[in-house]
C-alpha atoms as a PDB file:
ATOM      1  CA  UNK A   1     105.935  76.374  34.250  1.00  0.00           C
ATOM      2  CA  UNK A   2     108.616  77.932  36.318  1.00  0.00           C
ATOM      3  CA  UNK A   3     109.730  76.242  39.702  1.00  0.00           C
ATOM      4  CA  UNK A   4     110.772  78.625  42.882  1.00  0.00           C
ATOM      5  CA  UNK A   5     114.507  77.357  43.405  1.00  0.00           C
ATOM      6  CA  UNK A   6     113.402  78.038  47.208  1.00  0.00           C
ATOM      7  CA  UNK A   7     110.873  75.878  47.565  1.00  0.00           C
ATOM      8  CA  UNK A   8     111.878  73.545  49.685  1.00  0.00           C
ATOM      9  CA  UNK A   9     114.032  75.791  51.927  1.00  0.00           C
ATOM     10  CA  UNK A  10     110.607  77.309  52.740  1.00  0.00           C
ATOM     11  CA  UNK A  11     108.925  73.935  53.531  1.00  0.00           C
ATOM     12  CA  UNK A  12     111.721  73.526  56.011  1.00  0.00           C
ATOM     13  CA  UNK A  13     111.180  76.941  57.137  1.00  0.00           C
ATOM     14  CA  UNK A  14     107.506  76.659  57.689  1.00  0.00           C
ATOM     15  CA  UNK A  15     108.005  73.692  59.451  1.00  0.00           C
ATOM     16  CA  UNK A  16     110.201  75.223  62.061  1.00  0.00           C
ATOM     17  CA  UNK A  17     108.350  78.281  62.673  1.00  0.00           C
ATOM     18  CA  UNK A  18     105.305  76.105  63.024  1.00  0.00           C
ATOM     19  CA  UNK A  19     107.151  73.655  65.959  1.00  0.00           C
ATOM     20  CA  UNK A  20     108.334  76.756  67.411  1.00  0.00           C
ATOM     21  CA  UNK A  21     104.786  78.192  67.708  1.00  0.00           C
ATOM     22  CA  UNK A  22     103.292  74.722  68.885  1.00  0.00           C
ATOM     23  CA  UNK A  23     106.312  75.025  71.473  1.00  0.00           C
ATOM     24  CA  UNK A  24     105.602  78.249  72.587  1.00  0.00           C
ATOM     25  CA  UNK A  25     101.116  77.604  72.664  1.00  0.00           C
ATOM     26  CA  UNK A  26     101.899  74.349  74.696  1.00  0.00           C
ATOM     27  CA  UNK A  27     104.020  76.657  77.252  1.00  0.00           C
ATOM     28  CA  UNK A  28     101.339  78.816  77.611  1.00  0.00           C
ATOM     29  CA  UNK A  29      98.667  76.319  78.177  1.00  0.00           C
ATOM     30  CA  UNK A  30     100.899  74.149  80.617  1.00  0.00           C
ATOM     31  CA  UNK A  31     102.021  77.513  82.553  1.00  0.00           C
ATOM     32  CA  UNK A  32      98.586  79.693  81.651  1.00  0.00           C
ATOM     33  CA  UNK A  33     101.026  82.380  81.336  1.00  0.00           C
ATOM     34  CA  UNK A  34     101.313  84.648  78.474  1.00  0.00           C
ATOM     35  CA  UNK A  35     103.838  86.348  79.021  1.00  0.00           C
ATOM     36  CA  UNK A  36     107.155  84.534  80.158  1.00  0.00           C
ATOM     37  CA  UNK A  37     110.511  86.697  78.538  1.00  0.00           C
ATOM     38  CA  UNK A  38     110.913  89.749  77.718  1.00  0.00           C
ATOM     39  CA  UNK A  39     111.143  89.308  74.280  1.00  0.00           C
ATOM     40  CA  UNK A  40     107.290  87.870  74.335  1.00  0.00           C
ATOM     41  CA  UNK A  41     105.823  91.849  75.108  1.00  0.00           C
ATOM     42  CA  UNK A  42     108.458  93.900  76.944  1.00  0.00           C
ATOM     43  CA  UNK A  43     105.431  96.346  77.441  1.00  0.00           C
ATOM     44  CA  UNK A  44     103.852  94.155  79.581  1.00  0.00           C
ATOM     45  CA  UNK A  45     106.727  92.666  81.320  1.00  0.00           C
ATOM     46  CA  UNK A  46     107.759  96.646  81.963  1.00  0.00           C
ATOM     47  CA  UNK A  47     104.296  97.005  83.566  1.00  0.00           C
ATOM     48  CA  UNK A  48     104.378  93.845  85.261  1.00  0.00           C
ATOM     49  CA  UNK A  49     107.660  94.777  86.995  1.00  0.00           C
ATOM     50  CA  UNK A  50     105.582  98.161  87.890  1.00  0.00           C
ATOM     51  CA  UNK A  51     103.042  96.714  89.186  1.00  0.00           C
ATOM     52  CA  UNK A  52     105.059  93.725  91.586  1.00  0.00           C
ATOM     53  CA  UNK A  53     107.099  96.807  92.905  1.00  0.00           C
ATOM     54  CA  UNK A  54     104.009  98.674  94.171  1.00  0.00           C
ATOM     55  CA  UNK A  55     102.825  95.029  95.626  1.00  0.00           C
ATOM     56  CA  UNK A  56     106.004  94.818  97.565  1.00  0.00           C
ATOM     57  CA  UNK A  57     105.822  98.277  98.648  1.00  0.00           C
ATOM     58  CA  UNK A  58     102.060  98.108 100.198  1.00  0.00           C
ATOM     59  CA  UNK A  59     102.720  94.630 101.119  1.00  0.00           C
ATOM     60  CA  UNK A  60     106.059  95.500 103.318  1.00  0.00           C
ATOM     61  CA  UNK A  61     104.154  98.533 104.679  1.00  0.00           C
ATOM     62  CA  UNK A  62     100.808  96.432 106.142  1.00  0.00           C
ATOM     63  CA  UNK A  63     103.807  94.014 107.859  1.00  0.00           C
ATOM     64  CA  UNK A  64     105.448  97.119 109.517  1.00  0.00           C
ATOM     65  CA  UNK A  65     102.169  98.988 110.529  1.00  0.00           C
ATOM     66  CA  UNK A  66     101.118  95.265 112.418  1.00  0.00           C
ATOM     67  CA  UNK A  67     104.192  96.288 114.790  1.00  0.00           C
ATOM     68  CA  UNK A  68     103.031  99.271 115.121  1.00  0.00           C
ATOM     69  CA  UNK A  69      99.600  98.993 115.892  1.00  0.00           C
ATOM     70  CA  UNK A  70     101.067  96.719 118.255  1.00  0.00           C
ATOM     71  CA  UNK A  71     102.999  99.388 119.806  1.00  0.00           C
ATOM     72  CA  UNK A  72     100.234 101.234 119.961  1.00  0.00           C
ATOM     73  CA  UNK A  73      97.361  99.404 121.515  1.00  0.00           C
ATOM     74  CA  UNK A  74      99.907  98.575 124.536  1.00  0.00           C
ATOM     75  CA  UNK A  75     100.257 102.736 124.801  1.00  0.00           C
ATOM     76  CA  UNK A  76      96.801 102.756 124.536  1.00  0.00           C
ATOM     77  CA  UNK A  77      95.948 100.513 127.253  1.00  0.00           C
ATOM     78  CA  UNK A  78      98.908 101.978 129.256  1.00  0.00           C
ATOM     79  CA  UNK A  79      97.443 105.088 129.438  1.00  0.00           C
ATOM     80  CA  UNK A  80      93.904 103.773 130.406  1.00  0.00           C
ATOM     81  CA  UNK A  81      95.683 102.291 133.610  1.00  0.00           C
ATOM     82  CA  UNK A  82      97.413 105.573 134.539  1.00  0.00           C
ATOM     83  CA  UNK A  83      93.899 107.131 133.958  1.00  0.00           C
ATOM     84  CA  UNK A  84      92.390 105.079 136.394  1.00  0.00           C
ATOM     85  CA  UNK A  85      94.686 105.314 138.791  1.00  0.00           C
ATOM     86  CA  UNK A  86      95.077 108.866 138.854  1.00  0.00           C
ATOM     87  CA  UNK A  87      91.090 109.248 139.287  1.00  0.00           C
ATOM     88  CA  UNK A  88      91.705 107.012 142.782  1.00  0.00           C
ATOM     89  CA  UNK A  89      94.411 109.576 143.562  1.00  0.00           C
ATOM     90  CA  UNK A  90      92.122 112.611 143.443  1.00  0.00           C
ATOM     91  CA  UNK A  91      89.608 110.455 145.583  1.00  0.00           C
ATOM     92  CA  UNK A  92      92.091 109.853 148.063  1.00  0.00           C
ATOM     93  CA  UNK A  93      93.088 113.328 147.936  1.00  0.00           C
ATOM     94  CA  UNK A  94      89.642 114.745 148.388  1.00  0.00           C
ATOM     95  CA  UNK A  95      89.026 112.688 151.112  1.00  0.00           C
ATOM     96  CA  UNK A  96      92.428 113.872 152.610  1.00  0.00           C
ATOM     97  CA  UNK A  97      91.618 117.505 152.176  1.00  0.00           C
ATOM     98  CA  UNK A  98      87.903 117.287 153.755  1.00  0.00           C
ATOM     99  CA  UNK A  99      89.780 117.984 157.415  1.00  0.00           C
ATOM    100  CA  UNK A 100      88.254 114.780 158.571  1.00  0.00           C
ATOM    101  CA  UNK A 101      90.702 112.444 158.663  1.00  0.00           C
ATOM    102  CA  UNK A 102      93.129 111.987 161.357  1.00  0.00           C
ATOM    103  CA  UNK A 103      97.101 112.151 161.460  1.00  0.00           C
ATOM    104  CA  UNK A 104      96.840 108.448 161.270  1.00  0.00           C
ATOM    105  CA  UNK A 105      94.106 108.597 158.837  1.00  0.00           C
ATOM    106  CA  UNK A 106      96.191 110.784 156.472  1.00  0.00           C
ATOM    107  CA  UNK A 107      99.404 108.496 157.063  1.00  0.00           C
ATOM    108  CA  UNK A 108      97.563 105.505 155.792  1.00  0.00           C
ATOM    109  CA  UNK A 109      96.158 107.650 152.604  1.00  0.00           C
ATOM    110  CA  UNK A 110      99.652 108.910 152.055  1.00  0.00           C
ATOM    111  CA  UNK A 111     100.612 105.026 151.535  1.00  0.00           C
ATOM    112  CA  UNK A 112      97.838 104.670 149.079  1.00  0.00           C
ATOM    113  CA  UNK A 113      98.802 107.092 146.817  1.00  0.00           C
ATOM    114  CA  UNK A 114     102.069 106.100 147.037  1.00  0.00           C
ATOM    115  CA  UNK A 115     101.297 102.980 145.715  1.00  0.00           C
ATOM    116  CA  UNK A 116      99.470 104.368 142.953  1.00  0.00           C
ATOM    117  CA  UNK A 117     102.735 106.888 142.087  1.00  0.00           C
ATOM    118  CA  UNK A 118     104.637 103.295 142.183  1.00  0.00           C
ATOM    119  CA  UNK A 119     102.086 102.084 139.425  1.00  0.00           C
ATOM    120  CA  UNK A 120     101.901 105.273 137.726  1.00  0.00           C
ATOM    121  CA  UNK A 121     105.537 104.865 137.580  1.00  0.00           C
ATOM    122  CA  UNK A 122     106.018 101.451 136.585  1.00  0.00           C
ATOM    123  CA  UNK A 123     103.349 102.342 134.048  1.00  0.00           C
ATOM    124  CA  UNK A 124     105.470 104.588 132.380  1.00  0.00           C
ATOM    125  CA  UNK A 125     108.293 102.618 132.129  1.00  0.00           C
ATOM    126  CA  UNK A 126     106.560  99.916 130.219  1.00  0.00           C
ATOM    127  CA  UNK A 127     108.155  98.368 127.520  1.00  0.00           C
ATOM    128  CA  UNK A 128     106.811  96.701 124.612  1.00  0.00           C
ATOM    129  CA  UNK A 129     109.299  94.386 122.169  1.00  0.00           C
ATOM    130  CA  UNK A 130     112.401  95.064 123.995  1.00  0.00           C
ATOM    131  CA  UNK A 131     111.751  98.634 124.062  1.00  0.00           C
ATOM    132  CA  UNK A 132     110.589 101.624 125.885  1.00  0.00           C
ATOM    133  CA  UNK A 133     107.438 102.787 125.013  1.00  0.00           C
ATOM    134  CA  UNK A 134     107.702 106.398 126.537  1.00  0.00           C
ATOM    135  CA  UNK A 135     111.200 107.168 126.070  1.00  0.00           C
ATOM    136  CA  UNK A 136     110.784 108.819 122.789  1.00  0.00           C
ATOM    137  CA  UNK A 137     113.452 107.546 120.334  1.00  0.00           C
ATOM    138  CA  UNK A 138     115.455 106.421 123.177  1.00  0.00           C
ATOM    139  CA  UNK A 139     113.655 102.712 123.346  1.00  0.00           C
ATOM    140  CA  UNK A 140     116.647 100.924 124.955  1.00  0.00           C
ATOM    141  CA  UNK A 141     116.886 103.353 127.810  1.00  0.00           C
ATOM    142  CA  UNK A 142     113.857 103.184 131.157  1.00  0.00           C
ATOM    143  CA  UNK A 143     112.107 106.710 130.914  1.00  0.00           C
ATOM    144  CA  UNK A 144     112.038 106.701 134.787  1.00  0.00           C
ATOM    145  CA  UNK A 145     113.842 106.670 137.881  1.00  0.00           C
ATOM    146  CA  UNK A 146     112.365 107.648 141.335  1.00  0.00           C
ATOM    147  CA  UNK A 147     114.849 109.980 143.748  1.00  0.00           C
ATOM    148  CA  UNK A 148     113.839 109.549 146.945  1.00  0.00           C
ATOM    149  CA  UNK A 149     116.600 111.512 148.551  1.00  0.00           C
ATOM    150  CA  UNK A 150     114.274 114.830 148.274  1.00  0.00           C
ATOM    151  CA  UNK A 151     110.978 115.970 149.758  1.00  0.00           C
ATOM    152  CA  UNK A 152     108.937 115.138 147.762  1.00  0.00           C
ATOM    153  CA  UNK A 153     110.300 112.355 145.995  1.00  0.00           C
ATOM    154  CA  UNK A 154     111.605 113.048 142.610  1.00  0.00           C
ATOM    155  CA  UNK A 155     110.545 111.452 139.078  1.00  0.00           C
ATOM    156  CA  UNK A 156     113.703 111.592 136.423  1.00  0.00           C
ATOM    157  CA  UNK A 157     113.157 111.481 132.823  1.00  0.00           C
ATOM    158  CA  UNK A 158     115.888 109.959 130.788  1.00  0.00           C
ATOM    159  CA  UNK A 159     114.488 109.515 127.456  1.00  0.00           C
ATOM    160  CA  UNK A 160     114.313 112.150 125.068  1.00  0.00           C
ATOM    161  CA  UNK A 161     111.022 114.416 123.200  1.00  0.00           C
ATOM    162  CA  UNK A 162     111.539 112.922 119.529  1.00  0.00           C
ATOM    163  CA  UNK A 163     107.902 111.714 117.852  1.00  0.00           C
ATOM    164  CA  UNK A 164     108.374 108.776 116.091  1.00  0.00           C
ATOM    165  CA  UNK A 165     106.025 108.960 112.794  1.00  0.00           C
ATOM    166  CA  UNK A 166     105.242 106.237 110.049  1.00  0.00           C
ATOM    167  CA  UNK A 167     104.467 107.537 106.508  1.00  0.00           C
ATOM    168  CA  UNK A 168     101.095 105.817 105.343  1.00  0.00           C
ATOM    169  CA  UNK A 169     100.718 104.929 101.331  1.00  0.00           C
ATOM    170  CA  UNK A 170      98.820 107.791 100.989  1.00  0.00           C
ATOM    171  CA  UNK A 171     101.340 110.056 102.277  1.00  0.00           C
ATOM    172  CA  UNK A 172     100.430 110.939 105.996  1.00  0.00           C
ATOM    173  CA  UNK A 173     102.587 111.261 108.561  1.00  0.00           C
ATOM    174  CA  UNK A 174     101.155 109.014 111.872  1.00  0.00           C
ATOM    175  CA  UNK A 175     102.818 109.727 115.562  1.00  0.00           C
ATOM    176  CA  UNK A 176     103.828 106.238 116.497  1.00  0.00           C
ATOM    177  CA  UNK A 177     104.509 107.566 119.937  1.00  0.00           C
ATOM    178  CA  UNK A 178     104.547 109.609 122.968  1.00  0.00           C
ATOM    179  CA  UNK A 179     107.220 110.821 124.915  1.00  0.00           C
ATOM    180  CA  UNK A 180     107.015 110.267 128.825  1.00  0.00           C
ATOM    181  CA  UNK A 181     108.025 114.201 129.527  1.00  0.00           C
ATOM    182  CA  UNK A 182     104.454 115.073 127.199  1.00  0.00           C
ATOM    183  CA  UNK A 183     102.429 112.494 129.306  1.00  0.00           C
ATOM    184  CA  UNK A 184     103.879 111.615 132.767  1.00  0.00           C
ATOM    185  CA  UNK A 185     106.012 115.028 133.775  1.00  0.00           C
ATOM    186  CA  UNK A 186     104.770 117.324 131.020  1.00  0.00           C
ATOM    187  CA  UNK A 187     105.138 121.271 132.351  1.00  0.00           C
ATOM    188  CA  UNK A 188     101.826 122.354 133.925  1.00  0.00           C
ATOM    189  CA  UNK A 189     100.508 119.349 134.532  1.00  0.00           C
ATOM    190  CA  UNK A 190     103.181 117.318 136.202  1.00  0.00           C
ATOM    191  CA  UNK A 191     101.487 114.553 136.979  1.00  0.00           C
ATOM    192  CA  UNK A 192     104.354 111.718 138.923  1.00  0.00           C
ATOM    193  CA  UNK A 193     105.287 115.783 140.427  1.00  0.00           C
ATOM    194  CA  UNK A 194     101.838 115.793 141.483  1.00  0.00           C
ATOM    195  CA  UNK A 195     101.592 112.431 143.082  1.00  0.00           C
ATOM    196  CA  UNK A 196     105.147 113.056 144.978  1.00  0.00           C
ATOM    197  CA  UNK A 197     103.774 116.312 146.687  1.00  0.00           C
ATOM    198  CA  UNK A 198     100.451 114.913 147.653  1.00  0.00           C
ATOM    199  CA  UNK A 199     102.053 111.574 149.115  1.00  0.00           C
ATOM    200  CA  UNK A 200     104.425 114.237 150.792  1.00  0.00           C
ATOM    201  CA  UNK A 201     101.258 116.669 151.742  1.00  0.00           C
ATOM    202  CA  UNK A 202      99.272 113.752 153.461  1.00  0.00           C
ATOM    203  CA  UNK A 203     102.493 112.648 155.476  1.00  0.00           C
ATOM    204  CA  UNK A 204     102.389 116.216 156.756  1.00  0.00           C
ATOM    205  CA  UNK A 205      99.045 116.677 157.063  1.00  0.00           C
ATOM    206  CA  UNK A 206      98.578 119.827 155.823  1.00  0.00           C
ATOM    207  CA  UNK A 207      94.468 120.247 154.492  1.00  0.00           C
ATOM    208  CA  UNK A 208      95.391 123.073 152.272  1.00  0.00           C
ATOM    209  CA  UNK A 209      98.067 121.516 149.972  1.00  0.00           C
ATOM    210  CA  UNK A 210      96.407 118.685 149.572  1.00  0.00           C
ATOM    211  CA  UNK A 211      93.277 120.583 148.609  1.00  0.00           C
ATOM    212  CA  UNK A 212      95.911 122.171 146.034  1.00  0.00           C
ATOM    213  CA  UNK A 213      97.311 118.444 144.977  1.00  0.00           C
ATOM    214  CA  UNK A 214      94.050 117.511 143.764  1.00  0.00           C
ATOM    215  CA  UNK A 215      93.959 119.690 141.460  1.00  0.00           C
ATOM    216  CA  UNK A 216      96.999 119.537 140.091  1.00  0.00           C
ATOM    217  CA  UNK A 217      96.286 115.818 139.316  1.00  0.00           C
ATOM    218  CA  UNK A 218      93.097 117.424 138.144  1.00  0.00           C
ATOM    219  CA  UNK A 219      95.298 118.965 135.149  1.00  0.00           C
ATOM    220  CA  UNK A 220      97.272 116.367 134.968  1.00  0.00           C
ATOM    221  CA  UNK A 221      94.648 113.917 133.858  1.00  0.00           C
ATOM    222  CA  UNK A 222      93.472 115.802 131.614  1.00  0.00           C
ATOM    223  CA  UNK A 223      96.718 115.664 129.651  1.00  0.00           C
ATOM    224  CA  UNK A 224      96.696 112.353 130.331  1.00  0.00           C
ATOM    225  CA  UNK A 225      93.372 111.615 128.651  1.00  0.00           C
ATOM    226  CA  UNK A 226      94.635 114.350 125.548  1.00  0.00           C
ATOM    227  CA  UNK A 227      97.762 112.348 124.818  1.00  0.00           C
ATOM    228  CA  UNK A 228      95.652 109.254 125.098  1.00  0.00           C
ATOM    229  CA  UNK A 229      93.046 110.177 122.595  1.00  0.00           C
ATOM    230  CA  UNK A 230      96.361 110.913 120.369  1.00  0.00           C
ATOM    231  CA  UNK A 231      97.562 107.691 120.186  1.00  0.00           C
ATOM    232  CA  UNK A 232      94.079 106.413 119.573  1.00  0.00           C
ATOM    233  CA  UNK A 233      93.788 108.613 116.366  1.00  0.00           C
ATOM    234  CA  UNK A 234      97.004 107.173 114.998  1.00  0.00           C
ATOM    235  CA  UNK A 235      95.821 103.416 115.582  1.00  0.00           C
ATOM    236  CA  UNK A 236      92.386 104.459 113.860  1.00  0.00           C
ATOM    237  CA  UNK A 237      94.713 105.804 111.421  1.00  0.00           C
ATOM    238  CA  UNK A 238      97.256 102.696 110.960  1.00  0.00           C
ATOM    239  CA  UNK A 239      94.463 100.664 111.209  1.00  0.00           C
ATOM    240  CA  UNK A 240      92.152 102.251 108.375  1.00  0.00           C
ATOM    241  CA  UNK A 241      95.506 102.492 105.903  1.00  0.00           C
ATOM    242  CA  UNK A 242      96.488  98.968 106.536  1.00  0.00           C
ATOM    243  CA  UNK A 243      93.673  97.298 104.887  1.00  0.00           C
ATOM    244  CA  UNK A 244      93.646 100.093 102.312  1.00  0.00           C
ATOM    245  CA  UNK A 245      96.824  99.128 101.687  1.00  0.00           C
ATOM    246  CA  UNK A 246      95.577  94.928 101.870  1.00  0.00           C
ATOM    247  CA  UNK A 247      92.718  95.815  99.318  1.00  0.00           C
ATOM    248  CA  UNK A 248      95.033  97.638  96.613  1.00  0.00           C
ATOM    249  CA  UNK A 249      97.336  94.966  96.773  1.00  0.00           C
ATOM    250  CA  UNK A 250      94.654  92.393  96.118  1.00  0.00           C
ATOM    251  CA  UNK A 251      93.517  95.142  93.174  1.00  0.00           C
ATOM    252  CA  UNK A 252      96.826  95.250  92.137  1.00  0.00           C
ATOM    253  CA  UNK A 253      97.707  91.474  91.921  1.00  0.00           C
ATOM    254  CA  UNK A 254      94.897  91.236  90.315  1.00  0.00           C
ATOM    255  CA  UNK A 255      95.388  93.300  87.459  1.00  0.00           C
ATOM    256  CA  UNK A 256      98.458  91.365  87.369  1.00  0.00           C
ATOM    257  CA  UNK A 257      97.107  88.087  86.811  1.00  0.00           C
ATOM    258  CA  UNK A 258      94.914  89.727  84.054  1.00  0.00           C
ATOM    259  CA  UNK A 259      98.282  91.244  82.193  1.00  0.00           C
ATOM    260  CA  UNK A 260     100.684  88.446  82.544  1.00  0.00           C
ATOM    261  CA  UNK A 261      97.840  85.417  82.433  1.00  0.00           C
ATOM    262  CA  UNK A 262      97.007  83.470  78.959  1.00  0.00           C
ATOM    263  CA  UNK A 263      93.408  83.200  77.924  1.00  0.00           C
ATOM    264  CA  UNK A 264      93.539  79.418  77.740  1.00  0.00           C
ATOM    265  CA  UNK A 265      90.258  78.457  75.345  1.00  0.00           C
ATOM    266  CA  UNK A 266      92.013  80.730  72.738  1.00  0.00           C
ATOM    267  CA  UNK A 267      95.723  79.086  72.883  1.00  0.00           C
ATOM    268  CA  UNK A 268      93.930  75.908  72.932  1.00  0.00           C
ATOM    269  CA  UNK A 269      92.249  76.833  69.712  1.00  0.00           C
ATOM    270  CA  UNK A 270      95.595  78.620  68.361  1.00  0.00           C
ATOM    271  CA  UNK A 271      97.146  75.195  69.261  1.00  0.00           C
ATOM    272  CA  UNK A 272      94.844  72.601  67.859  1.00  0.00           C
ATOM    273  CA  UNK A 273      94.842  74.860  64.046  1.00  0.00           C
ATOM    274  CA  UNK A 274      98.856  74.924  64.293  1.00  0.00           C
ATOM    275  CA  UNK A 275      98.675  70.943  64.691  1.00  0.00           C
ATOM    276  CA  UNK A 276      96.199  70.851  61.903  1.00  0.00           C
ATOM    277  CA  UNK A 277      98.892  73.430  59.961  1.00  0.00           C
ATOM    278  CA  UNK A 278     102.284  71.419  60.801  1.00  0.00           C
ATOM    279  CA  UNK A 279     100.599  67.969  60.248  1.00  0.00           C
ATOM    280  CA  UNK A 280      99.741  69.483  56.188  1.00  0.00           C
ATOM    281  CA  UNK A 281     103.829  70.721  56.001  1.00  0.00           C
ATOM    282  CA  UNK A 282     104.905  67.326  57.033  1.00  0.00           C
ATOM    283  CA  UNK A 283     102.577  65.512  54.645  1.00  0.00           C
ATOM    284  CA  UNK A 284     103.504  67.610  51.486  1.00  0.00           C
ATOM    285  CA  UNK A 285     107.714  67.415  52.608  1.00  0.00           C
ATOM    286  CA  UNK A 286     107.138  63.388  52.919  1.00  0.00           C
ATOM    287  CA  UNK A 287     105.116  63.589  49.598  1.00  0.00           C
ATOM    288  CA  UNK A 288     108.079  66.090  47.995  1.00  0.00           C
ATOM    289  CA  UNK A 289     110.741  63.589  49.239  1.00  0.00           C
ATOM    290  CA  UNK A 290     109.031  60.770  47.542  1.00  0.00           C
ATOM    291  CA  UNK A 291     108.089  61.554  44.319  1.00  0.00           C
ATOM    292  CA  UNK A 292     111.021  63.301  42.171  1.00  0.00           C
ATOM    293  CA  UNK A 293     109.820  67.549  41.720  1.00  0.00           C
ATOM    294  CA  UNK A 294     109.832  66.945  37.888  1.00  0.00           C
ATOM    295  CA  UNK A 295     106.813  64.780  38.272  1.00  0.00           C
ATOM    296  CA  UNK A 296     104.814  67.775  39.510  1.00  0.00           C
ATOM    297  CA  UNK A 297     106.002  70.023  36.084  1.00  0.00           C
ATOM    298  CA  UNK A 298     104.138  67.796  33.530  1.00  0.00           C
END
């Protein structure tokens, strides 16, 4: 009978490749991860690193679009104030150009709608976060300064016409939001213009232009309600992408779980046979060491 010289160099052998697997099936179970180095399946590690970038990406995007719904809503609800006020301007206006009112009549009105141009006014240069919300990319600077030095009264713009936009995951581009020279002195439907010359037109009395004023803030409104419905699309928009963007992540994390996760009855199993397989290697190396080898070769 012939006896492999190696023998007992592949006892030892066994035996560490067997403590090394019990090492590596305990990890598992304690961690429930399968895969913790790169060495254990770089495929899946590759994927996994695939997969956490696309989580970060979606995940940084919902945090950015809560700003700017933010943003948004306060435009939103800007806008519905100006509306509102500018529909008790064209009230007061009719009632100035009906020729019933008297030159004291008409200097009362005028200081109505001049309250409302103040509120129009102050509406436009609201701010939201520190920043100008109709000063187009110019947030730091007020949209709006009121020149009383003429007749009428004079509305400056100081911000600028840029769109801000956000790109969704899906690849659209979303205004983020309007510039005060679109909404508030936009050409053709000047609408602070409009409430400066009818505050100006009831001071003088004059039937005619006020008749005229009305509508102009007629137009004006209109704009007023068009940007409006604008801004509303892009919050509809921000908000419909944002929980897209919540439910892939979930999907995504997911599927990450399932990649990188250890399917614990089977390591358990895997586990409990490499016990059973080390326990037999140490029980025939304590047997080897003894008994001398010889007595095995009679």
């Amino acid at each position: 009978m012939q006896v492999d010289p190696n023998y007992m160099s592949q006892l030892t052998s066994a035996l560490s490749a067997s403590t090394a697997q019990q090492q590596t099936l305990t990890s598992e179970l304690s961690s429930g991860l399968r895969v913790a180095t790169l060495s254990a399946d770089s495929v899946a590690v590759s994927t996994n690193v695939g997969l956490a970038s696309q989580i970060a990406g979606l995940d940084s995007y919902v945090q950015s679009s809560s700003s700017e719904q933010g943003v948004l809503q306060v435009t939103s609800s800007a806008l519905s104030q100006v509306v509102s006020q500018v529909t008790s301007a064209i009230s007061l206006a009719t009632q100035g150009a009906n020729g019933t009112l008297n030159p004291a009549d008409l200097a009362a009105t005028a200081l109505q709608v001049s309250a409302i141009r103040d509120d129009v006014l102050s509406l436009a240069n609201t701010s939201y976060g520190g920043n100008y919300i109709f000063s187009g990319s110019q947030g730091h600077t007020q949209p709006y300064t009121l020149d009383t030095t003429t007749t009428p009264a004079t509305a400056v713009y100081a911000g600028d016409a840029v769109t801000n936009r956000a790109v969704t995951p899906n690849g659209q581009s979303v205004p983020l939001n309007l510039a005060g020279s679109s909404v508030f002195s936009a050409a053709g439907s000047d609408l602070l213009g409009a409430l400066n010359q009818l505050v100006s037109d009831l001071q003088s009395g004059s039937g005619t232009a006020v008749a005229a004023d009305s509508s102009a803030l007629g137009a004006a409104l209109g704009t007023v309600s068009t940007q409006q419905s604008k801004i509303d699309t892009s919050l509809k928009q921000l908000t419909d992408t944002s929980t897209y963007a919540q439910t892939q992540s979930a999907i995504l994390e997911a599927q990450q779980t399932t990649l990188l996760s250890a399917d614990t009855a089977t390591v358990a199993t895997q586990l409990k046979t490499s016990e059973v397989q080390y326990q037999a290697l140490i029980s025939t190396v304590s047997t080897l060491s003894q008994n001398n080898l010889f007595t095995y070769l009679k």
